[in-house]
N, C-alpha and C. Protein backbone atom coordinates (compact mmCIF):
# COMPACT_ATOMS: atom_id res chain seq x y z
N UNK A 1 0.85 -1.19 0.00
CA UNK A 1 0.00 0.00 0.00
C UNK A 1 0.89 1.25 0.00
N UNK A 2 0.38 1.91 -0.78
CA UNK A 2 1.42 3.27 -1.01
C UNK A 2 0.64 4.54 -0.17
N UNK A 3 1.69 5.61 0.73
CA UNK A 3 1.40 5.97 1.54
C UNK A 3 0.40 7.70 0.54
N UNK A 4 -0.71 7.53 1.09
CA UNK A 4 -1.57 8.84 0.58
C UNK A 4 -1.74 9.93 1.17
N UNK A 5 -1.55 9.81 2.48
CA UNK A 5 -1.85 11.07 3.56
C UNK A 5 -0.77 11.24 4.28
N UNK A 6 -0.13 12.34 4.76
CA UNK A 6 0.95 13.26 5.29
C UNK A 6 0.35 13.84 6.30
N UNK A 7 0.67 13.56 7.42
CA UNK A 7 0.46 14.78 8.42
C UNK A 7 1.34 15.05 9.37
N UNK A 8 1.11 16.49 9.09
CA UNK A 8 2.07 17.42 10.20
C UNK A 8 1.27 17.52 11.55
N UNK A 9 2.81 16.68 12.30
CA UNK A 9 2.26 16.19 13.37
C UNK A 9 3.03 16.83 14.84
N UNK A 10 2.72 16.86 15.89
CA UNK A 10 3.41 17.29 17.38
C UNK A 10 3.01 16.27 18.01
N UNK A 11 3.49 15.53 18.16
CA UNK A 11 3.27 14.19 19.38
C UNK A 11 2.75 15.00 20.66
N UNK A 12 3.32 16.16 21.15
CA UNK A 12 3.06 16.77 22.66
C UNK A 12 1.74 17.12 22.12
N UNK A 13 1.21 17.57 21.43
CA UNK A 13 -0.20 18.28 21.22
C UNK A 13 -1.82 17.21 21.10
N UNK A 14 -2.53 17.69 21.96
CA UNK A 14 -3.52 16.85 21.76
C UNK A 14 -4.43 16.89 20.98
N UNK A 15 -4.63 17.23 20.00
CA UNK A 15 -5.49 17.52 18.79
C UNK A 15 -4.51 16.95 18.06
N UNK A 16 -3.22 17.12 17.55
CA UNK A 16 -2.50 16.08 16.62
C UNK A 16 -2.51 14.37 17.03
N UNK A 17 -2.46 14.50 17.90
CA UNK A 17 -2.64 13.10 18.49
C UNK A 17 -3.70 12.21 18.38
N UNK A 18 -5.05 13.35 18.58
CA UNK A 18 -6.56 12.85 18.27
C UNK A 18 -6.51 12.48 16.59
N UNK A 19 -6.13 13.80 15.60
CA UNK A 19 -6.47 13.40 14.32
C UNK A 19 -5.06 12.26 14.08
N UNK A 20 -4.14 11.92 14.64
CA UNK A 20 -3.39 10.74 14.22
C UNK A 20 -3.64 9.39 14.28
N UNK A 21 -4.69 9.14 15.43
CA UNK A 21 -5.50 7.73 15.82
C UNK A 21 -6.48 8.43 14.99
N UNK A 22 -6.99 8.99 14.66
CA UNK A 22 -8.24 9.12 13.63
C UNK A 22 -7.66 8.32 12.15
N UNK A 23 -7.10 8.60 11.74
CA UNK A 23 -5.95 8.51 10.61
C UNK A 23 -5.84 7.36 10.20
N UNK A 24 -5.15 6.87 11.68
CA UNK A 24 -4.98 5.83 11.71
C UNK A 24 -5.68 4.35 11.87
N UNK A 25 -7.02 4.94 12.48
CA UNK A 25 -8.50 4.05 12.08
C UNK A 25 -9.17 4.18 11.13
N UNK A 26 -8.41 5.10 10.24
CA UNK A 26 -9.33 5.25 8.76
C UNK A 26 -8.73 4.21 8.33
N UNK A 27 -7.91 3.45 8.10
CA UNK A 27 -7.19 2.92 7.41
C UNK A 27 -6.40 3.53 6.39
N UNK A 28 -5.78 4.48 6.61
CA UNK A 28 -5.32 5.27 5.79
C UNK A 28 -3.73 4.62 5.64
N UNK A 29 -2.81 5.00 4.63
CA UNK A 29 -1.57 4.53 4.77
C UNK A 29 -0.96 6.11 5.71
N UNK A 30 -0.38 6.39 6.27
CA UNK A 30 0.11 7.60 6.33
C UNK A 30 1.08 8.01 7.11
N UNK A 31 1.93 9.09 6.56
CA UNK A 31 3.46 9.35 6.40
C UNK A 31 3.20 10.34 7.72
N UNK A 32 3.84 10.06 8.96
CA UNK A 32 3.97 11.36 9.95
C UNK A 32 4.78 12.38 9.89
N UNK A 33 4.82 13.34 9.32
CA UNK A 33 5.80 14.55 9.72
C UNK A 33 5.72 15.07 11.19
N UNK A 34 6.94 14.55 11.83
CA UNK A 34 6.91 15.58 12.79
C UNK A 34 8.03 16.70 12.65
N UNK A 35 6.97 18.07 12.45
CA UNK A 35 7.70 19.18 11.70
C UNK A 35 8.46 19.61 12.41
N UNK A 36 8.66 19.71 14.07
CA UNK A 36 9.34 20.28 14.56
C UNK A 36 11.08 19.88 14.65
N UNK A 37 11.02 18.31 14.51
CA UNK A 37 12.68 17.89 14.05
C UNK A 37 12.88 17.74 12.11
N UNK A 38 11.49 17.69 11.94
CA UNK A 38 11.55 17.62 10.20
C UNK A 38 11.61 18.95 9.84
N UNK A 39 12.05 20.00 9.65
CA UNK A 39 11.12 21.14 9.60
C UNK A 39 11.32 21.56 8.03
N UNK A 40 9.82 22.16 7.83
CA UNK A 40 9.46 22.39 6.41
C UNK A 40 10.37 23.64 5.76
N UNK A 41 10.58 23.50 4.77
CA UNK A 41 11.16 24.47 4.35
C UNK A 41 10.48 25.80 3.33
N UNK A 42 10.74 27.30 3.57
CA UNK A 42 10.11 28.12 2.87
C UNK A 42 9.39 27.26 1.59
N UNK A 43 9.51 26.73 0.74
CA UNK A 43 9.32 25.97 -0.72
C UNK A 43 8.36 25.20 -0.13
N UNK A 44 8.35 24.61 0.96
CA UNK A 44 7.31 23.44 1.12
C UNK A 44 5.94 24.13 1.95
N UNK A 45 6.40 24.95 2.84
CA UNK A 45 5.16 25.83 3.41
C UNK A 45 4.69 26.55 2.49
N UNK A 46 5.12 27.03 1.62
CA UNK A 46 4.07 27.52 0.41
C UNK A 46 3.47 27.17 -0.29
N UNK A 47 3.87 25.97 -0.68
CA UNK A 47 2.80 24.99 -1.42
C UNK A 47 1.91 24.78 -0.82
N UNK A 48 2.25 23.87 0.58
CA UNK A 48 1.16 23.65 1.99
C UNK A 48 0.07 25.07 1.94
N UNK A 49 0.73 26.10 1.94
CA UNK A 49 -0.45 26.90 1.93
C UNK A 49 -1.11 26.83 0.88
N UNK A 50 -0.51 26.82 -0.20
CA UNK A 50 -1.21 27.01 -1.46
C UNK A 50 -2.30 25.63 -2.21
N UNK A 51 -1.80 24.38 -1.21
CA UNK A 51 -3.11 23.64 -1.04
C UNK A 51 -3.95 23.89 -0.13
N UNK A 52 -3.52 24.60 1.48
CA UNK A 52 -4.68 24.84 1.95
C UNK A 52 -5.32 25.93 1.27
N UNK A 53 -4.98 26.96 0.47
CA UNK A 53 -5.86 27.68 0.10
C UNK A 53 -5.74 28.80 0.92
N UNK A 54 -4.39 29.01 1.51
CA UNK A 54 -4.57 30.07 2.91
C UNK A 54 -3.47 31.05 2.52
N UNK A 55 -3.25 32.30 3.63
CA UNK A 55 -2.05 33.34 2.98
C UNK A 55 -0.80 32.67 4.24
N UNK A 56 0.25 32.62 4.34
CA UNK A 56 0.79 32.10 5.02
C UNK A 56 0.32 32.47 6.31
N UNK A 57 0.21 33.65 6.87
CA UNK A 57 -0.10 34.78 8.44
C UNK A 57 -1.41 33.49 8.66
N UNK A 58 -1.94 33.10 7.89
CA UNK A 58 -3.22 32.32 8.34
C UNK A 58 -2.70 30.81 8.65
N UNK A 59 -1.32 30.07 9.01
CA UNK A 59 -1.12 29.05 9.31
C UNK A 59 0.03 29.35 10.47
N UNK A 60 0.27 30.53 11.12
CA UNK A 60 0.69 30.96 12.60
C UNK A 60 -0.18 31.17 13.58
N UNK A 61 0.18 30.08 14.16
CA UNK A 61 -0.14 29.99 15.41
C UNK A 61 0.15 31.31 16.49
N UNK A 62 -1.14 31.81 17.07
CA UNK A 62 -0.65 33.65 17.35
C UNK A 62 -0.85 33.53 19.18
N UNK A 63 -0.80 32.30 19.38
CA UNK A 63 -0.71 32.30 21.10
C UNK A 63 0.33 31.85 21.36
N UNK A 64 1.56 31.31 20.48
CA UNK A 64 2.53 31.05 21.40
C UNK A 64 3.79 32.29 21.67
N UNK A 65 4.42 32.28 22.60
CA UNK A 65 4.95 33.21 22.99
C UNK A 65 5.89 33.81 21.83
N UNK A 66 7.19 32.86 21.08
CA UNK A 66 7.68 33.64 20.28
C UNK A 66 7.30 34.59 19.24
N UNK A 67 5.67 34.26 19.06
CA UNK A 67 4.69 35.24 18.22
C UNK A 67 4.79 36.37 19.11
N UNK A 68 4.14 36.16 20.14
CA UNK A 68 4.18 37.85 20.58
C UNK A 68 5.36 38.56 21.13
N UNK A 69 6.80 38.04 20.84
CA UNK A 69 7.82 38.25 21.13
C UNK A 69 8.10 39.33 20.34
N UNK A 70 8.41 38.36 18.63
CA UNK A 70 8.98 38.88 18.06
C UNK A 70 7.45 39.20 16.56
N UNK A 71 6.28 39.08 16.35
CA UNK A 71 5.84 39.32 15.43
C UNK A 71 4.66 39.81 15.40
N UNK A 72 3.94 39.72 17.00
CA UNK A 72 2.28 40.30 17.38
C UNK A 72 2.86 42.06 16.79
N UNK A 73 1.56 42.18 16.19
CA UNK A 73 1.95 43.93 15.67
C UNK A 73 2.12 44.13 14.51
N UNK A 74 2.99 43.22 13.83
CA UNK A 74 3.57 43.69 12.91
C UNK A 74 3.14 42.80 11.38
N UNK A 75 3.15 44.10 10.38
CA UNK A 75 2.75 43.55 8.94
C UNK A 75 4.40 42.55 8.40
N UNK A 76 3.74 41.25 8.17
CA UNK A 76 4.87 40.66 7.69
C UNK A 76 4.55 40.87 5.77
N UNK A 77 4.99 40.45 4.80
CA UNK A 77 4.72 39.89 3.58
C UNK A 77 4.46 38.41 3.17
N UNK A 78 3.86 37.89 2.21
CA UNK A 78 3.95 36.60 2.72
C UNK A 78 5.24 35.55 2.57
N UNK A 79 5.91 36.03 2.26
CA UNK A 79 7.35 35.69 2.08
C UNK A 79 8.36 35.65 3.50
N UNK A 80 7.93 36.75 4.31
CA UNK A 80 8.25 36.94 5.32
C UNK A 80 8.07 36.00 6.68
N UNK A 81 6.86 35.89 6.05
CA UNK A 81 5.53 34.95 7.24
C UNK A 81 5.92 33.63 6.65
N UNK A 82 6.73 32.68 5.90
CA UNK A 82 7.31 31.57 5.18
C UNK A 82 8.83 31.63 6.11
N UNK A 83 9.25 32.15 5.80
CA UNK A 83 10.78 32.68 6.17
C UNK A 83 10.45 32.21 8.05
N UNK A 84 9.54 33.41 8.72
CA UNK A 84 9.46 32.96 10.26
C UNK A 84 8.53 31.59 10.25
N UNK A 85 8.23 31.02 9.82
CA UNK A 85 7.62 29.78 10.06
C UNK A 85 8.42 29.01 9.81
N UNK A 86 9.12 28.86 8.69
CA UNK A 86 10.63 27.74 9.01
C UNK A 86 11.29 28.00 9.72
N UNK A 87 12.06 29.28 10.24
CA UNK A 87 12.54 30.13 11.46
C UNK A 87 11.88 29.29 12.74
N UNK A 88 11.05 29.40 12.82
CA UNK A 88 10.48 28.88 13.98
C UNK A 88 8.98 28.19 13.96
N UNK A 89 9.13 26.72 13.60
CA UNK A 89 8.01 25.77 13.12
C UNK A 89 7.19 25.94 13.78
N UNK A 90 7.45 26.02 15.47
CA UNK A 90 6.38 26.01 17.12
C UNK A 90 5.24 26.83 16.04
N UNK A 91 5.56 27.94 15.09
CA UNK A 91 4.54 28.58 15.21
C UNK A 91 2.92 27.98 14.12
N UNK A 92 3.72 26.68 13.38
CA UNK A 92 2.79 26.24 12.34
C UNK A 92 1.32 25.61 13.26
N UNK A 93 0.30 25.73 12.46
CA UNK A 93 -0.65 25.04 13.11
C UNK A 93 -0.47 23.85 13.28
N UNK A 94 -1.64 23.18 14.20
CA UNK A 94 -1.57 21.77 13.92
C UNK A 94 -3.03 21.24 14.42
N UNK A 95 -3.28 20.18 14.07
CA UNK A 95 -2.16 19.59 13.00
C UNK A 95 -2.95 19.74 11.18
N UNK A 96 -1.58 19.35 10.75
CA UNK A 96 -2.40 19.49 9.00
C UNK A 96 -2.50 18.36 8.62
N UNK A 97 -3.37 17.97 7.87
CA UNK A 97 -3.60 16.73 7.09
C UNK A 97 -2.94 17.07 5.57
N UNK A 98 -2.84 16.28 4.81
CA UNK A 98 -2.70 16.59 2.99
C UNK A 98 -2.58 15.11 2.55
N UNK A 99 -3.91 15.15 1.48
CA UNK A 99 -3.76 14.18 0.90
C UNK A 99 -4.18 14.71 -0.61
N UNK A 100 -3.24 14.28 -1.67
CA UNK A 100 -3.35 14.40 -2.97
C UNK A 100 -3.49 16.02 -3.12
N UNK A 101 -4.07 16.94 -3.53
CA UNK A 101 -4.23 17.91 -3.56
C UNK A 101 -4.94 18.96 -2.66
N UNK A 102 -5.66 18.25 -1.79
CA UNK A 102 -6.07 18.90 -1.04
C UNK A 102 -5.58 18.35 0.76
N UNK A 103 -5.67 19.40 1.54
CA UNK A 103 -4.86 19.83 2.56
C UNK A 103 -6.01 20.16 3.71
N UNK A 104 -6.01 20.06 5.31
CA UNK A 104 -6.91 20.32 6.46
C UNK A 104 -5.87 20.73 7.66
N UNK A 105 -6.31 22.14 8.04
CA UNK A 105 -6.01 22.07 9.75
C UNK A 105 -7.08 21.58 10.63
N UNK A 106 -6.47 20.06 10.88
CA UNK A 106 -7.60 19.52 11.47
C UNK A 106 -7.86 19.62 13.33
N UNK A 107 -8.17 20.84 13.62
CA UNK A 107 -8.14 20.96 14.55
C UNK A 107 -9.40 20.78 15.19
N UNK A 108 -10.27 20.77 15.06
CA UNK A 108 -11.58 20.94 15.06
C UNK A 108 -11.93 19.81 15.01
N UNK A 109 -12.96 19.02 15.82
CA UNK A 109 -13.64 17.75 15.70
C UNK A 109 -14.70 17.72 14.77
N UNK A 110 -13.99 16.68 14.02
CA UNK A 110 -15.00 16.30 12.78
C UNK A 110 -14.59 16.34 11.60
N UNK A 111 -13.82 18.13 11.68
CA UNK A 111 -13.02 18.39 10.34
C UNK A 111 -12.26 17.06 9.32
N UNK A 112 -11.64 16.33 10.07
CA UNK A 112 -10.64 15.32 9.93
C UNK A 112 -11.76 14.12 8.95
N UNK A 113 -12.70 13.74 9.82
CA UNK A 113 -13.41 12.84 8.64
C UNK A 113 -14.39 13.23 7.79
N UNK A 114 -14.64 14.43 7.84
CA UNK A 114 -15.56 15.48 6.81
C UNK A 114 -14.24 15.47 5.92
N UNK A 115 -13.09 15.74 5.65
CA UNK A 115 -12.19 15.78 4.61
C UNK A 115 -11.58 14.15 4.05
N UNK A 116 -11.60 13.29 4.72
CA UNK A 116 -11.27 12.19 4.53
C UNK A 116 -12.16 10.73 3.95
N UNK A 117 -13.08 12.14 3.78
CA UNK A 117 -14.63 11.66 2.84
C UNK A 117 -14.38 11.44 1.57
């Protein structure tokens, strides 16, 4: 079986964890990224966005601290907002699903098998 679904994953986080046993009772084949020792690179978070359909600023995470350290306030570009997200992964959502062309922050209960439909 060849692997179809990718997800960016945080083992510490409990919503990645939930949609990973979800995943993984779909019978799905699927590839774990865990982004924080894998980490994505500008080239790959833009695509990721550009299957979710999102501007990058919309896949930062804006409660963890190095956000309001160094970026609450301020207009990034989206090039910029690519650049600090490989800079510092903590800030990507989670978790994401991607399979084939289309992509989920499945954070949300339900989201995960409403897309895996």
């Amino acid at each position: 079986m060849s692997i179809n679904v990718t997800i960016y994953h945080n083992p510490r986080c409990q919503k990645s964890r939930v949609a990973l046993q979800e995943l993984e009772e779909s019978g799905e084949e699927v590839e774990i990224r865990e982004y924080l020792k894998t980490i994505p690179t500008v080239k790959e978070l833009k695509e990721l966005c550009a299957v979710l359909n999102i501007k990058p600023e919309e896949l930062v995470r804006k409660t963890e601290p190095i956000y309001k350290e160094k970026y609450q306030g301020k207009t990034l570009t989206d090039i910029q907002w690519l650049k600090a997200l490989a800079e510092h992964p903590v800030l990507i959502q989670r978790p994401i699903v991607w399979k084939g062309n289309k992509a989920v922050i499945a954070r949300e209960a339900g989201t995960l098998a409403k897309f895996l439909k």
